[in-house]
PDB file of N, CA and C in Angstrom:
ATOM      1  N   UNK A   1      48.321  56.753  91.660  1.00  0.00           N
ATOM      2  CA  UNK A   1      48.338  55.583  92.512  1.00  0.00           C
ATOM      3  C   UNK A   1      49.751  55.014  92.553  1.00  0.00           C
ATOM      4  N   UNK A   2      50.330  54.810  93.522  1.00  0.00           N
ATOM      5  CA  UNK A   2      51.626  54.096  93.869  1.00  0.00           C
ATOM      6  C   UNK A   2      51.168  52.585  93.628  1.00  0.00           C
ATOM      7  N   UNK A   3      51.753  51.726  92.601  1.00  0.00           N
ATOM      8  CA  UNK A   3      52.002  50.555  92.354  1.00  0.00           C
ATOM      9  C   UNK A   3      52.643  49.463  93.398  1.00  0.00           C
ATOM     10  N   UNK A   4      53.363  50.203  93.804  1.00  0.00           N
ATOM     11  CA  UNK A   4      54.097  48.869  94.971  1.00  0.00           C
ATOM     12  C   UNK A   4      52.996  48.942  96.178  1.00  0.00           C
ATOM     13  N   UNK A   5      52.197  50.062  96.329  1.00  0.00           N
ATOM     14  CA  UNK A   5      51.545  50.228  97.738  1.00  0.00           C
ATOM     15  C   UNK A   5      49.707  50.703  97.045  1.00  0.00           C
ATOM     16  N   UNK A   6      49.232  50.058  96.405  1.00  0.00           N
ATOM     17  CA  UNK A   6      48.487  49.970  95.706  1.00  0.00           C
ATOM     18  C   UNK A   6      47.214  49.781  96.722  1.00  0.00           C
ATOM     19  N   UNK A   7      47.473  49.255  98.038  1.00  0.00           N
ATOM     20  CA  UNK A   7      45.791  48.508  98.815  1.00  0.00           C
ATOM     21  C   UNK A   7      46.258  50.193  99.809  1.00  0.00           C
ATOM     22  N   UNK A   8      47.123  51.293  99.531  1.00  0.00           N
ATOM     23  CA  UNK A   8      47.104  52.114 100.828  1.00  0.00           C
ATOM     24  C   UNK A   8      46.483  53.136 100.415  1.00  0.00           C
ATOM     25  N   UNK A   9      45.356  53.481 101.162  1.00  0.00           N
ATOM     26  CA  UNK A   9      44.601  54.532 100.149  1.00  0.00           C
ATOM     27  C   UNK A   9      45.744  56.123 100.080  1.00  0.00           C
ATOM     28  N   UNK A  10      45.830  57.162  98.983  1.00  0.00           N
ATOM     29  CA  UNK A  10      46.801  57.882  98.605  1.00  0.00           C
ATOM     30  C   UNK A  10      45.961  59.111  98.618  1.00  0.00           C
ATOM     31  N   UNK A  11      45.794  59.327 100.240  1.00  0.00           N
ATOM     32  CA  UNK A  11      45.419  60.548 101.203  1.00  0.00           C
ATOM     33  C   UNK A  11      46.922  61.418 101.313  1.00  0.00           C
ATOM     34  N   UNK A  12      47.137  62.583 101.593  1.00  0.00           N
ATOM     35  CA  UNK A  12      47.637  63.522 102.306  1.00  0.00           C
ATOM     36  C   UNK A  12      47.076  63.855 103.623  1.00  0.00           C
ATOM     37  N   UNK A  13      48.402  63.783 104.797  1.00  0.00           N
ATOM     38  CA  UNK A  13      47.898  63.840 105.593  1.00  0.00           C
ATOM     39  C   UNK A  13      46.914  65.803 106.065  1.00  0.00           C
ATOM     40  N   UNK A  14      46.630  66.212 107.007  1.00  0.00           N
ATOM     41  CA  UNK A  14      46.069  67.075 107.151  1.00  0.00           C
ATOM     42  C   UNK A  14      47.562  67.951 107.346  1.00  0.00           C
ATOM     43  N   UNK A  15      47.846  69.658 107.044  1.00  0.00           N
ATOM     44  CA  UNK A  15      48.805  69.964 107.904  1.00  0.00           C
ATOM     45  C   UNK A  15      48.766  69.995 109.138  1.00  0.00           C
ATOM     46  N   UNK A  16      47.911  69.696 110.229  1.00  0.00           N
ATOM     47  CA  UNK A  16      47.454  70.466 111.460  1.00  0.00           C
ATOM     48  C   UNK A  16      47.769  69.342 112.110  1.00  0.00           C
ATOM     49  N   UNK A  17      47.864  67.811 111.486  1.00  0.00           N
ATOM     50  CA  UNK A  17      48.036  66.626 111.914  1.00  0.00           C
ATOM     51  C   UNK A  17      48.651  65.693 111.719  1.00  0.00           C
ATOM     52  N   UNK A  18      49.640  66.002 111.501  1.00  0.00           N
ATOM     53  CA  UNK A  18      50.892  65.588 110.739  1.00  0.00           C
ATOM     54  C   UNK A  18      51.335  64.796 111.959  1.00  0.00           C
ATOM     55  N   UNK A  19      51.723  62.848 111.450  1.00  0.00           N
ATOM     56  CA  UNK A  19      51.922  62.381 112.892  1.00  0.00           C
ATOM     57  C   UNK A  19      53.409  62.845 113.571  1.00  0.00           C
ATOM     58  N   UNK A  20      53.607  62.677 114.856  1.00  0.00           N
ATOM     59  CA  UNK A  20      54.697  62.863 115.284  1.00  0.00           C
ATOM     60  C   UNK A  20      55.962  62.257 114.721  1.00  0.00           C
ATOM     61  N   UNK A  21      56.057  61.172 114.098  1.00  0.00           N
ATOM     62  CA  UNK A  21      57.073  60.580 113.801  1.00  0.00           C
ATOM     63  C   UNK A  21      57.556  61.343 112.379  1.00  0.00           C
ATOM     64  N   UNK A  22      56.273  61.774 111.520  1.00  0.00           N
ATOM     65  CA  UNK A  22      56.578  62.770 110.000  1.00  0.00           C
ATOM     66  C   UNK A  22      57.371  63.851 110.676  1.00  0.00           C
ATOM     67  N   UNK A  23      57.030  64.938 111.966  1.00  0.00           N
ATOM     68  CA  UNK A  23      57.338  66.208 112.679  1.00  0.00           C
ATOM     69  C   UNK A  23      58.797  65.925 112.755  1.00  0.00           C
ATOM     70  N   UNK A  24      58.995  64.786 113.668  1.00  0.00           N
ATOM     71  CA  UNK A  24      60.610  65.041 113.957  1.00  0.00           C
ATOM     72  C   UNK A  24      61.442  64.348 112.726  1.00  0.00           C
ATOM     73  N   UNK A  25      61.218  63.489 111.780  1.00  0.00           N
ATOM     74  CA  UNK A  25      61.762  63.194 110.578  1.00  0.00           C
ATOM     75  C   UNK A  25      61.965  64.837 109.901  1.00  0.00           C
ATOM     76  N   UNK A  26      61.086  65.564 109.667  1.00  0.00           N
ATOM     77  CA  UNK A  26      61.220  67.084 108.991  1.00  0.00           C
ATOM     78  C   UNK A  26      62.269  67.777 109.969  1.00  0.00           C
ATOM     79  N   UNK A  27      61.888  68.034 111.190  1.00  0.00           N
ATOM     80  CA  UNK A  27      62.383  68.789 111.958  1.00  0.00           C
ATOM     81  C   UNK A  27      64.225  68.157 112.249  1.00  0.00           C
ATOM     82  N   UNK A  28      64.443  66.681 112.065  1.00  0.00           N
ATOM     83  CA  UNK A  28      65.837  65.942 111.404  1.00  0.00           C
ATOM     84  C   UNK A  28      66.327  66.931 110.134  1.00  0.00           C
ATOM     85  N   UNK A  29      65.639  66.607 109.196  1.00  0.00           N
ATOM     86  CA  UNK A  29      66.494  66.964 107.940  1.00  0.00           C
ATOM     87  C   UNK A  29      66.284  68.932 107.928  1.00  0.00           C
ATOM     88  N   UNK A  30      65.855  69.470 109.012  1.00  0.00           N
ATOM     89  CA  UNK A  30      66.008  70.608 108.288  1.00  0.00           C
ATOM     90  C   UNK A  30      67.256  71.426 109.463  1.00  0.00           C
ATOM     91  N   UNK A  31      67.329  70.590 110.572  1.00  0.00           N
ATOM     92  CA  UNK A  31      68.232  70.747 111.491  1.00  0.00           C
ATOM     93  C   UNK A  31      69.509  70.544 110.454  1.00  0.00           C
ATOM     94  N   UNK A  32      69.175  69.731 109.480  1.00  0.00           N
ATOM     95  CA  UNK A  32      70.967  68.911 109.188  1.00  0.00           C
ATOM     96  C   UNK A  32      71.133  69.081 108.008  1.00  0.00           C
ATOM     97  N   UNK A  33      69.709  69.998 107.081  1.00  0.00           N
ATOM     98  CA  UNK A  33      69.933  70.692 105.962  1.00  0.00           C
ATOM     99  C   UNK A  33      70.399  72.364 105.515  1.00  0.00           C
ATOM    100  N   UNK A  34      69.299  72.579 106.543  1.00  0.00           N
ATOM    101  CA  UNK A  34      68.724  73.991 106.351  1.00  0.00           C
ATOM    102  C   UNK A  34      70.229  74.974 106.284  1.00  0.00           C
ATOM    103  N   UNK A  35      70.901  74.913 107.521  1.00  0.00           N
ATOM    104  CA  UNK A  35      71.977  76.179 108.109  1.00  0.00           C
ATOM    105  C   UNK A  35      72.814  76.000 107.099  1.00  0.00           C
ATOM    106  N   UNK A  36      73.342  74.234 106.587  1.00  0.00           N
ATOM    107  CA  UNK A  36      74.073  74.519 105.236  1.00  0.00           C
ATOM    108  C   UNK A  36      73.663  75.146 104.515  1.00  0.00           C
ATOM    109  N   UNK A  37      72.302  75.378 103.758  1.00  0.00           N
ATOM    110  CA  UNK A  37      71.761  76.062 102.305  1.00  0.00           C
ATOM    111  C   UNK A  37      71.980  76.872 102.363  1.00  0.00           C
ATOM    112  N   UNK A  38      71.506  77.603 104.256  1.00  0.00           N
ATOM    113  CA  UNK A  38      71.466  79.116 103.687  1.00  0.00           C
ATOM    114  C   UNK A  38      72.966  79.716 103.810  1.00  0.00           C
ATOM    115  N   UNK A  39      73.770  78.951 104.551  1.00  0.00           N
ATOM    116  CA  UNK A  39      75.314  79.437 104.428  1.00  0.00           C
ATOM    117  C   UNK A  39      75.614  79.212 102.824  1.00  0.00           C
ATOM    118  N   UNK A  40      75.161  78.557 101.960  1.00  0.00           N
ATOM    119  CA  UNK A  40      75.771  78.800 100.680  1.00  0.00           C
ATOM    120  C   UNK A  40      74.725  79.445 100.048  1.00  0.00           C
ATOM    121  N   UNK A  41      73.478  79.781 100.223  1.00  0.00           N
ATOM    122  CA  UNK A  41      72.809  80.902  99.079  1.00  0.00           C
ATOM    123  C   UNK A  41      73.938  82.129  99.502  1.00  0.00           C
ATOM    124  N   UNK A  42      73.821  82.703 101.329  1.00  0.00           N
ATOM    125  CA  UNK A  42      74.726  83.469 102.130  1.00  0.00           C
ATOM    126  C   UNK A  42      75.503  84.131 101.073  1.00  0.00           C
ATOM    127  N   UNK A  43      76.636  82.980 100.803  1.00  0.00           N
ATOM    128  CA  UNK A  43      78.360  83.324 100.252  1.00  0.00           C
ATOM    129  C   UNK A  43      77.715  83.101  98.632  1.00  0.00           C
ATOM    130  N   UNK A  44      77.033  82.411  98.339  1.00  0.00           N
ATOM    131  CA  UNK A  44      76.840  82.786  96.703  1.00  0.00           C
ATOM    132  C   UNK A  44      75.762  84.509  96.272  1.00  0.00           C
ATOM    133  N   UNK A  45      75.101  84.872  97.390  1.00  0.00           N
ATOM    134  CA  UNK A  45      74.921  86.014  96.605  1.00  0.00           C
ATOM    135  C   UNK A  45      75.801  87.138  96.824  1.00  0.00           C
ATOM    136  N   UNK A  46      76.618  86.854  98.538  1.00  0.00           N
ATOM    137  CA  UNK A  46      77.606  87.724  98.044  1.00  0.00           C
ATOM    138  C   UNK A  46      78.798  87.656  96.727  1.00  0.00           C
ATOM    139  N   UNK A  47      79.029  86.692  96.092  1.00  0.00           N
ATOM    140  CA  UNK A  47      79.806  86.438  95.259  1.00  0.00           C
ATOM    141  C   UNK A  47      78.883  87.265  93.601  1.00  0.00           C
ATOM    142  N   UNK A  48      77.618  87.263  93.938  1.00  0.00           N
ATOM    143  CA  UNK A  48      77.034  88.162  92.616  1.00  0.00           C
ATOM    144  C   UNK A  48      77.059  89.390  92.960  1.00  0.00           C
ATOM    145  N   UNK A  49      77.393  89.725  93.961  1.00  0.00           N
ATOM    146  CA  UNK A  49      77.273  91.156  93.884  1.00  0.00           C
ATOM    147  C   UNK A  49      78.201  91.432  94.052  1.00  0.00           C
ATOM    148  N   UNK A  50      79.519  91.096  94.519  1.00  0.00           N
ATOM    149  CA  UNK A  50      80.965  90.942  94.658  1.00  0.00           C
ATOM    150  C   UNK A  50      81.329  92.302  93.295  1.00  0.00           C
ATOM    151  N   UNK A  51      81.353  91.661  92.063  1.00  0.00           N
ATOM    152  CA  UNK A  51      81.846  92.360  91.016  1.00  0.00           C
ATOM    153  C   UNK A  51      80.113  92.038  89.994  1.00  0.00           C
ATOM    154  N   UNK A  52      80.637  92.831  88.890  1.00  0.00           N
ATOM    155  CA  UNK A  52      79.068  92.845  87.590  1.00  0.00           C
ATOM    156  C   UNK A  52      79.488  91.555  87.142  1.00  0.00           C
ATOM    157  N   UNK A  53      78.667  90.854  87.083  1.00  0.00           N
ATOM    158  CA  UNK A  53      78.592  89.705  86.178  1.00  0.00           C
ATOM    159  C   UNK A  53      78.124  89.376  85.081  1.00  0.00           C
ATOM    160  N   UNK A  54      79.143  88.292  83.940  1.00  0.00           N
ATOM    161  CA  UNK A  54      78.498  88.309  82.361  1.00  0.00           C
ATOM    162  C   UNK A  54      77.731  87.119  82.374  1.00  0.00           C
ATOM    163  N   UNK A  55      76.635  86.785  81.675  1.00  0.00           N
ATOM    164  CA  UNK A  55      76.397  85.684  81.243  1.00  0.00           C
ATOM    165  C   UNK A  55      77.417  84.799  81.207  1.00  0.00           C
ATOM    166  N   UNK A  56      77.111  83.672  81.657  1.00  0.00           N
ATOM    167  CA  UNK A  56      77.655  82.083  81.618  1.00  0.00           C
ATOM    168  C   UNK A  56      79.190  82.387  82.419  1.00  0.00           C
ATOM    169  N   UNK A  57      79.704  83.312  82.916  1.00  0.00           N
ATOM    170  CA  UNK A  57      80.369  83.616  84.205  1.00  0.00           C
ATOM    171  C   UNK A  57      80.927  82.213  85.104  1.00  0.00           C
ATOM    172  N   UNK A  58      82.158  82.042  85.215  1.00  0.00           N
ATOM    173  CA  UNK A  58      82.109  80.501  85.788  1.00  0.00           C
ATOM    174  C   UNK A  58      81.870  80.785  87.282  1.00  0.00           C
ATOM    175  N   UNK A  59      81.410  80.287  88.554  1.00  0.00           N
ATOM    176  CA  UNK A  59      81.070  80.043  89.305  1.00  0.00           C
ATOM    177  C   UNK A  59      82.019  79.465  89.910  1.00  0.00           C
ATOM    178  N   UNK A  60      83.348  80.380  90.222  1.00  0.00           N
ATOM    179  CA  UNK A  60      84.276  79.979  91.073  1.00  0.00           C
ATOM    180  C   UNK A  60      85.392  80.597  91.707  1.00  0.00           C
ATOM    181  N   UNK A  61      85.831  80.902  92.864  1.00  0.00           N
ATOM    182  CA  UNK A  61      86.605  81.564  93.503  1.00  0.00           C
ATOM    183  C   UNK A  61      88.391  81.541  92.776  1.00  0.00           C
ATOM    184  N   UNK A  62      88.781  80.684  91.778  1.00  0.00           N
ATOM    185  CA  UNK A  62      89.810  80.618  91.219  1.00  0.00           C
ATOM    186  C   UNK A  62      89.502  80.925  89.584  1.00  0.00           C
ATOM    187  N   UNK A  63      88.299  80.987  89.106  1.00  0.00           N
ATOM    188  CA  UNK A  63      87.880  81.463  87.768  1.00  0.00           C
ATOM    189  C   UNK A  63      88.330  79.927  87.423  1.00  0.00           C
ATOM    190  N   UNK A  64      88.607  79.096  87.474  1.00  0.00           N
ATOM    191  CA  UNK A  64      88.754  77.626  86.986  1.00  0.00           C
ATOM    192  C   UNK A  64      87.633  77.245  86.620  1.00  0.00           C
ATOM    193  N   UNK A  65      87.228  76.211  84.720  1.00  0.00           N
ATOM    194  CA  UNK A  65      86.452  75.146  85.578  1.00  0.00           C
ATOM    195  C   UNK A  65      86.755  73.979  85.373  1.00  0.00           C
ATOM    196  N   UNK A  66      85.602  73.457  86.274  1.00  0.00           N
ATOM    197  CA  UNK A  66      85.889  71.965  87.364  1.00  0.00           C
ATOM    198  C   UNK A  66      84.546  71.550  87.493  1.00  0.00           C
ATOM    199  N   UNK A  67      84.612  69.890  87.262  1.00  0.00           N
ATOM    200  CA  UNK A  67      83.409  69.381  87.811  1.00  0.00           C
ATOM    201  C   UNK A  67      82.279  69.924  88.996  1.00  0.00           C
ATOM    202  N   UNK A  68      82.536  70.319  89.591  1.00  0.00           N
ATOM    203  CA  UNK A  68      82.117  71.228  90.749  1.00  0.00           C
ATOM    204  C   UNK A  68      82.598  72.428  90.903  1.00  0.00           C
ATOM    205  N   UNK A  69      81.855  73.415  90.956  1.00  0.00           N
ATOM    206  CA  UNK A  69      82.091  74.997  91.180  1.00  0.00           C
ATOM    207  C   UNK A  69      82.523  75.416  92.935  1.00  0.00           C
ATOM    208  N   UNK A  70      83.548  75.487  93.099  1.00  0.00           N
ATOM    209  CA  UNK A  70      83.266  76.123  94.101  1.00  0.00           C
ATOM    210  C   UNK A  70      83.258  78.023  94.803  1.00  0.00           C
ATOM    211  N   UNK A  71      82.293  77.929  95.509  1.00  0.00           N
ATOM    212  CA  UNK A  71      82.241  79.253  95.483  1.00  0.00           C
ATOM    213  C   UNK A  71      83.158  79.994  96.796  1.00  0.00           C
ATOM    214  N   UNK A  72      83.707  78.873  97.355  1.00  0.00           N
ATOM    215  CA  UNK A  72      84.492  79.459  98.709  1.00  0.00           C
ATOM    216  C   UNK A  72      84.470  78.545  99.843  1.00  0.00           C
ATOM    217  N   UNK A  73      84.478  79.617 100.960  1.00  0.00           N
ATOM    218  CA  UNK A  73      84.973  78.591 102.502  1.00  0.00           C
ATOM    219  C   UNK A  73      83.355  79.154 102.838  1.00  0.00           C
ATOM    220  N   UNK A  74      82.425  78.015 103.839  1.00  0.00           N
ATOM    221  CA  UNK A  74      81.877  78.418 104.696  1.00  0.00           C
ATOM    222  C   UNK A  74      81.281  77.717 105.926  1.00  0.00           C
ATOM    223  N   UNK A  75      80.715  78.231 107.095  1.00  0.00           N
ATOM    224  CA  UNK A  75      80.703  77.529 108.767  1.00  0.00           C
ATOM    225  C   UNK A  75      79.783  78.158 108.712  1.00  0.00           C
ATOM    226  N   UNK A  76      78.651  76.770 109.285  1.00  0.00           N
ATOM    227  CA  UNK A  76      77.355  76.485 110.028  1.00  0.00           C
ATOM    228  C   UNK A  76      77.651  75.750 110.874  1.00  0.00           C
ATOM    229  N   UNK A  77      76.372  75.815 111.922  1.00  0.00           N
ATOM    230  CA  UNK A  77      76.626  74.655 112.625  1.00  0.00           C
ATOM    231  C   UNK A  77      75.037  73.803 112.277  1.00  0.00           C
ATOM    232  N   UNK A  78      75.930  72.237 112.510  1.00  0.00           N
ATOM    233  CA  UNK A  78      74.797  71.066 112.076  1.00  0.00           C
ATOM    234  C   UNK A  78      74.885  70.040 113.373  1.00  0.00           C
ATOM    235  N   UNK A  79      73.387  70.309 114.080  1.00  0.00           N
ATOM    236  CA  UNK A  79      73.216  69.334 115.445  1.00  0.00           C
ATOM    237  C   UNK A  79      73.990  69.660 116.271  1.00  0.00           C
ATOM    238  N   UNK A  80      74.358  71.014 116.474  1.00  0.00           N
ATOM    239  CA  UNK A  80      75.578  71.899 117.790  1.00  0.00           C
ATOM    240  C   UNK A  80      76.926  71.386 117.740  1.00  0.00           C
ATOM    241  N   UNK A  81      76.960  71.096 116.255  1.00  0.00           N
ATOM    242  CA  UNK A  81      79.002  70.878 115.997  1.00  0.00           C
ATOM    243  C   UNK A  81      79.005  71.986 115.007  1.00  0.00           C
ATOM    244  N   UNK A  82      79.878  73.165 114.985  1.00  0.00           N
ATOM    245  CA  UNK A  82      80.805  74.080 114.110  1.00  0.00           C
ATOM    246  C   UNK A  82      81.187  72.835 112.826  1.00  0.00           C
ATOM    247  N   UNK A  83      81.070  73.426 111.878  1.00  0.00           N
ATOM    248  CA  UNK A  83      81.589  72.946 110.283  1.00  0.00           C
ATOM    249  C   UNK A  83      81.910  73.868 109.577  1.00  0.00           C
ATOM    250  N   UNK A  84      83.066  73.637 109.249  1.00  0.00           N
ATOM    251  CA  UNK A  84      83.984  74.841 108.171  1.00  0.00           C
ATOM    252  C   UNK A  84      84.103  74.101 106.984  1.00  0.00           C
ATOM    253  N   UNK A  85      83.743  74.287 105.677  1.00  0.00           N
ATOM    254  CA  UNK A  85      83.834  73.447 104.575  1.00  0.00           C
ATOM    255  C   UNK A  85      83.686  74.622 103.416  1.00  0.00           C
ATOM    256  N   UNK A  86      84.286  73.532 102.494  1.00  0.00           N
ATOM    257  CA  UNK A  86      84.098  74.835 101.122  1.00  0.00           C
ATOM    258  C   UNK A  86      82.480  74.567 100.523  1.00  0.00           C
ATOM    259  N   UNK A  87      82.374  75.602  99.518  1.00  0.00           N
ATOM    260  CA  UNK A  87      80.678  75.814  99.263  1.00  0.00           C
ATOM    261  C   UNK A  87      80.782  75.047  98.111  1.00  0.00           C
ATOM    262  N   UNK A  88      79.992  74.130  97.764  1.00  0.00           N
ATOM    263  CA  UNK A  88      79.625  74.031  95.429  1.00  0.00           C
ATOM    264  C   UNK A  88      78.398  74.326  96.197  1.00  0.00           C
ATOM    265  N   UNK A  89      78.550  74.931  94.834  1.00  0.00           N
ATOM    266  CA  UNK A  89      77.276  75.568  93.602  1.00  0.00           C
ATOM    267  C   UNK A  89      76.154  74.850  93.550  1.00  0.00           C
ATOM    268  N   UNK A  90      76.514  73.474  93.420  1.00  0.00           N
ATOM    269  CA  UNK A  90      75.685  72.079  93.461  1.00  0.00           C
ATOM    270  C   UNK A  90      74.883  72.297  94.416  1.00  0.00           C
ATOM    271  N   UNK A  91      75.272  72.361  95.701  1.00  0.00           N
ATOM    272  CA  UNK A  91      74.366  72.455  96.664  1.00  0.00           C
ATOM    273  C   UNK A  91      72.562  73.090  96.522  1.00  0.00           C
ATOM    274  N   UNK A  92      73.098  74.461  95.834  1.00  0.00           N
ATOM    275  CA  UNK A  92      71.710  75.333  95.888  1.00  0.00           C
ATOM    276  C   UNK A  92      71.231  74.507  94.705  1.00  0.00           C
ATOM    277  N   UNK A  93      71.906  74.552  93.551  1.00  0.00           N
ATOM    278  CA  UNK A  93      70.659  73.930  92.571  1.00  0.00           C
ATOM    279  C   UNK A  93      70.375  72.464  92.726  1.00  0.00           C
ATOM    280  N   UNK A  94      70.833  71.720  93.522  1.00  0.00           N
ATOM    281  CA  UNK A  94      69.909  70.329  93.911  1.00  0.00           C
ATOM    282  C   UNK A  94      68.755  70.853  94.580  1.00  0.00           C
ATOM    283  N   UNK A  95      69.258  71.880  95.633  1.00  0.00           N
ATOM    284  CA  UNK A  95      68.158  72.063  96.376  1.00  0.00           C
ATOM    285  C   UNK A  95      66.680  73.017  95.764  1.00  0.00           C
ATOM    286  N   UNK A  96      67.236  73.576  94.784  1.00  0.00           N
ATOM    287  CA  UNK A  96      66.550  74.579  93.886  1.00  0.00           C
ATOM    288  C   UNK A  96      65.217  73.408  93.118  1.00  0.00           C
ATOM    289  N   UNK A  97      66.318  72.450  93.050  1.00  0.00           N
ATOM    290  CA  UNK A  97      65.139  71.190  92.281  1.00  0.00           C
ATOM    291  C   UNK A  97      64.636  70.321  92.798  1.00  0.00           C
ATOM    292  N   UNK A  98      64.646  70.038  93.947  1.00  0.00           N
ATOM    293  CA  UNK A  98      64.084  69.398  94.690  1.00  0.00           C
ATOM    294  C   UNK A  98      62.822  70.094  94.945  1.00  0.00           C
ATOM    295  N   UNK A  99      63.287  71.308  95.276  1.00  0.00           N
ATOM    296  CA  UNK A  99      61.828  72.466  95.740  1.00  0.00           C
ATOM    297  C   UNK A  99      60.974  72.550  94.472  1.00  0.00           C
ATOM    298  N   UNK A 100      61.593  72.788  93.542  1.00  0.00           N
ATOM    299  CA  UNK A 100      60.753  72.622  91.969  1.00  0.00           C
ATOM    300  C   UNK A 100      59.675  71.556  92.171  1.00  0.00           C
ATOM    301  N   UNK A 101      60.483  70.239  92.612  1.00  0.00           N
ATOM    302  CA  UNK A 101      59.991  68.621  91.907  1.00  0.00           C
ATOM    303  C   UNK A 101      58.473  69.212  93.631  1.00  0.00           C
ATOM    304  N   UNK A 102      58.720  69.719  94.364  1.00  0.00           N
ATOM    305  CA  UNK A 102      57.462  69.538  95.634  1.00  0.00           C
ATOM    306  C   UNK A 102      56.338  70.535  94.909  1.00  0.00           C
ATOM    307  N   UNK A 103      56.636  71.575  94.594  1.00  0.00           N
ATOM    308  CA  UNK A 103      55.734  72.373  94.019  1.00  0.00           C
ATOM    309  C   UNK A 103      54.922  71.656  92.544  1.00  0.00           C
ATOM    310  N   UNK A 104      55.383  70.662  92.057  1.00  0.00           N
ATOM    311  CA  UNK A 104      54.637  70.019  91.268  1.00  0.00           C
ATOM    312  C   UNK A 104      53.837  69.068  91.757  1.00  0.00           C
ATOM    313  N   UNK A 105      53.936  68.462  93.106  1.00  0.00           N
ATOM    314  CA  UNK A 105      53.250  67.563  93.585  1.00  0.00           C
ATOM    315  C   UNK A 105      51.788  68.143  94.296  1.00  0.00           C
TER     316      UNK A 105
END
């Protein structure tokens, strides 16, 4: 039971009926998520298969480390604008746990 929203009964909606306003909120964030992720899973698995890798291996195109790993340059496009930006590492495993934290719900 959600405490702040306690009188709203704590249904899931149906998938088949999902209101319009939930559809294009999803269909928002995956327009303005998605092409980034997969441009950095993209350039991070080529970077494992690049050369053999050891355990605990740093996760970075200069072998440096740094608060943030980066794994390189890469371009998606987000909402029909071109974006060229470098990749972290960060990216996939937020997103790795986020997907974790839904599969528990």
């Amino acid at each position: 039971m959600d405490l702040e929203c306690w009188q709203v009964p704590q249904e899931y909606f149906a998938a088949d009926d999902l209101p319009d306003t939930l559809t294009a909120l999803l269909k928002l964030i995956g327009e303005n998520f998605v092409p980034e992720i997969l441009a950095t899973i993209s350039l991070y698995h080529h970077w494992l298969e690049s050369d053999a890798k050891t355990a605990g291996a740093v996760v970075d195109i200069e072998g440096q480390k740094r608060c943030h790993q980066v794994l390189g340059q890469i371009e998606h496009v987000q909402m029909g604008v071109p974006i060229k930006r470098i990749a972290l590492l960060d990216d996939v495993s937020h997103h790795l746990r986020f997907q974790a934290l839904w599969v528990l719900v």
